[in-house]
C-alpha atoms as a PDB file:
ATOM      1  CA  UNK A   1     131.849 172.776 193.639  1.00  0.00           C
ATOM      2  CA  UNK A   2     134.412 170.926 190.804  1.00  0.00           C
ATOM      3  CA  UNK A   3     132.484 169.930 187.784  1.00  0.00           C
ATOM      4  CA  UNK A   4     131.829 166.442 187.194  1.00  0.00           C
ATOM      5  CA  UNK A   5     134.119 165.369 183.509  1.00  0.00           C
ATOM      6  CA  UNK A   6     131.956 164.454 180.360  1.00  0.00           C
ATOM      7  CA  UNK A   7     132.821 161.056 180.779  1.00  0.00           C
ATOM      8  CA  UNK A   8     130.323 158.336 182.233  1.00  0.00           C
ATOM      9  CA  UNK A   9     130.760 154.468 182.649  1.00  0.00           C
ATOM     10  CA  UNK A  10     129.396 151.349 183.286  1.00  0.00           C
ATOM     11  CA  UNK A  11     132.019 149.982 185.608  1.00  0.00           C
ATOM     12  CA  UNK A  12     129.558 148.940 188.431  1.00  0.00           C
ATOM     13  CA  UNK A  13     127.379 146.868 186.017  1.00  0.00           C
ATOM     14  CA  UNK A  14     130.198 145.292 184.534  1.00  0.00           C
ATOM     15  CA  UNK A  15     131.950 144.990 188.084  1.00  0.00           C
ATOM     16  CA  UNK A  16     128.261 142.938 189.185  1.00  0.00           C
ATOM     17  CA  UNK A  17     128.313 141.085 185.641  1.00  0.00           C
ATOM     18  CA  UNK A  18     131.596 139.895 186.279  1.00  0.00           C
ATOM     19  CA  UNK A  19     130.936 137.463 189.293  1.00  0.00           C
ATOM     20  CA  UNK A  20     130.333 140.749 191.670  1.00  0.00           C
ATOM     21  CA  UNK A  21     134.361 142.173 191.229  1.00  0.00           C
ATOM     22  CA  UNK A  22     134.636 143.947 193.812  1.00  0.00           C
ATOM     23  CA  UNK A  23     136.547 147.618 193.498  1.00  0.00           C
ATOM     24  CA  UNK A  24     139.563 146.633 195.564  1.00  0.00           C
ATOM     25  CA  UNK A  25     139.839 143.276 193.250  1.00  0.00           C
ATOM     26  CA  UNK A  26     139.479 145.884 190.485  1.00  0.00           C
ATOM     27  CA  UNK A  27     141.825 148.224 191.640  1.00  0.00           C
ATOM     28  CA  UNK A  28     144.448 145.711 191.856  1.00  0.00           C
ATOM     29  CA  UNK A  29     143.539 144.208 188.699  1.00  0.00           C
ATOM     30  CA  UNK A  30     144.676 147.358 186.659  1.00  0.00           C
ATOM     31  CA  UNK A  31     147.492 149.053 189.867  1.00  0.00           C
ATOM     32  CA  UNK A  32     145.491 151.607 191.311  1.00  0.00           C
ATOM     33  CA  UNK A  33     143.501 151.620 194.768  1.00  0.00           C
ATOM     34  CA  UNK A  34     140.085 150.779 195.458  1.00  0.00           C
ATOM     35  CA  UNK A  35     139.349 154.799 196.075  1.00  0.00           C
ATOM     36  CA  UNK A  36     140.442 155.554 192.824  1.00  0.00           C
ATOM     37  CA  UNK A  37     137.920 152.885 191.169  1.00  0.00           C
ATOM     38  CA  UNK A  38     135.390 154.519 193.568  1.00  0.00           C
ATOM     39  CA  UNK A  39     135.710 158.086 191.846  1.00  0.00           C
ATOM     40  CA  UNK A  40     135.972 156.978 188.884  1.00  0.00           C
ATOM     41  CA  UNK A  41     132.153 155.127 189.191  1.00  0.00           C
ATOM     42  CA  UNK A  42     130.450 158.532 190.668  1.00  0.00           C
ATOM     43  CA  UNK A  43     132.443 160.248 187.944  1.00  0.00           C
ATOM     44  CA  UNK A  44     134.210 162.443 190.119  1.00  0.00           C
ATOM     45  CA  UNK A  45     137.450 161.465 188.238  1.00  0.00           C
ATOM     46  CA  UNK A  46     138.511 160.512 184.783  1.00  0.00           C
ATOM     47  CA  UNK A  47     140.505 157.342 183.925  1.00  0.00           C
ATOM     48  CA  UNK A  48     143.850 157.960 182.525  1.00  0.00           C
ATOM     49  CA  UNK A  49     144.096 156.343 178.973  1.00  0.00           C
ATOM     50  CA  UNK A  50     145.984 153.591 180.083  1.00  0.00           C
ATOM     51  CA  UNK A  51     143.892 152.729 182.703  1.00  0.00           C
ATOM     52  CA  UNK A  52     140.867 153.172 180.650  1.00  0.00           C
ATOM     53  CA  UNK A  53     142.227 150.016 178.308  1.00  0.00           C
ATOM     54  CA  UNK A  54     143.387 148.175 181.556  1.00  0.00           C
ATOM     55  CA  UNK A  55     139.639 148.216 182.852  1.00  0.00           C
ATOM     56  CA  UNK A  56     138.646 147.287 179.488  1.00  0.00           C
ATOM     57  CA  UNK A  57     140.450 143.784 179.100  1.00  0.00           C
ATOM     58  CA  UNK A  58     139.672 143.029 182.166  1.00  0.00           C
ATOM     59  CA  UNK A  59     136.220 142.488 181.172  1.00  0.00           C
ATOM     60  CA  UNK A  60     136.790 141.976 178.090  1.00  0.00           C
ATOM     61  CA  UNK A  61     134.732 144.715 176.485  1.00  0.00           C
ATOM     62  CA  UNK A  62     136.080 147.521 174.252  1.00  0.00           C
ATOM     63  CA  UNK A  63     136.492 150.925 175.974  1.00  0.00           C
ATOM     64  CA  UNK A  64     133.652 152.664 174.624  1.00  0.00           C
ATOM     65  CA  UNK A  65     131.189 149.533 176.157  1.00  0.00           C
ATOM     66  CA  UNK A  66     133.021 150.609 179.751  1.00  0.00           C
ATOM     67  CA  UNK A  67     132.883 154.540 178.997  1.00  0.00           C
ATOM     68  CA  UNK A  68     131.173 157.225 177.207  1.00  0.00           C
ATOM     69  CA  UNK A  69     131.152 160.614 176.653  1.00  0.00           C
ATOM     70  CA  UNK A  70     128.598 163.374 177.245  1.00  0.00           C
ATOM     71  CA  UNK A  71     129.691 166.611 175.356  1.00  0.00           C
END
């Protein structure tokens, strides 16, 4: 079994905040698919940089109100 990464996020509550986004809407929001957002919420995967900023704007947050990290 893979080890989760150190990083959580709030993208569902911010997806439901944000009119109910959904994660394909997201997904094309920032150019990646709708799986990828998936992962990324049950924090089987880790947002490149990039992406984490991208995800950011969109709701107009900073990065570390969308993400944290759990050493």
């Amino acid at each position: 079994m893979t080890k989760k990464p150190p990083i959580t996020n709030r993208l569902k509550e911010l997806r439901d905040r944000h009119g109910q986004l959904s994660q394909a809407a997201l997904g094309r929001e920032i150019g990646v698919t709708r799986q990828t957002i998936i992962a990324i919420e049950q924090g089987r995967y880790s947002p490149s940089l990039e992406s984490a900023f991208r995800i950011s704007r969109v709701f107009g947050v900073g990065i570390e109100d969308v993400f944290g990290w759990n050493e």
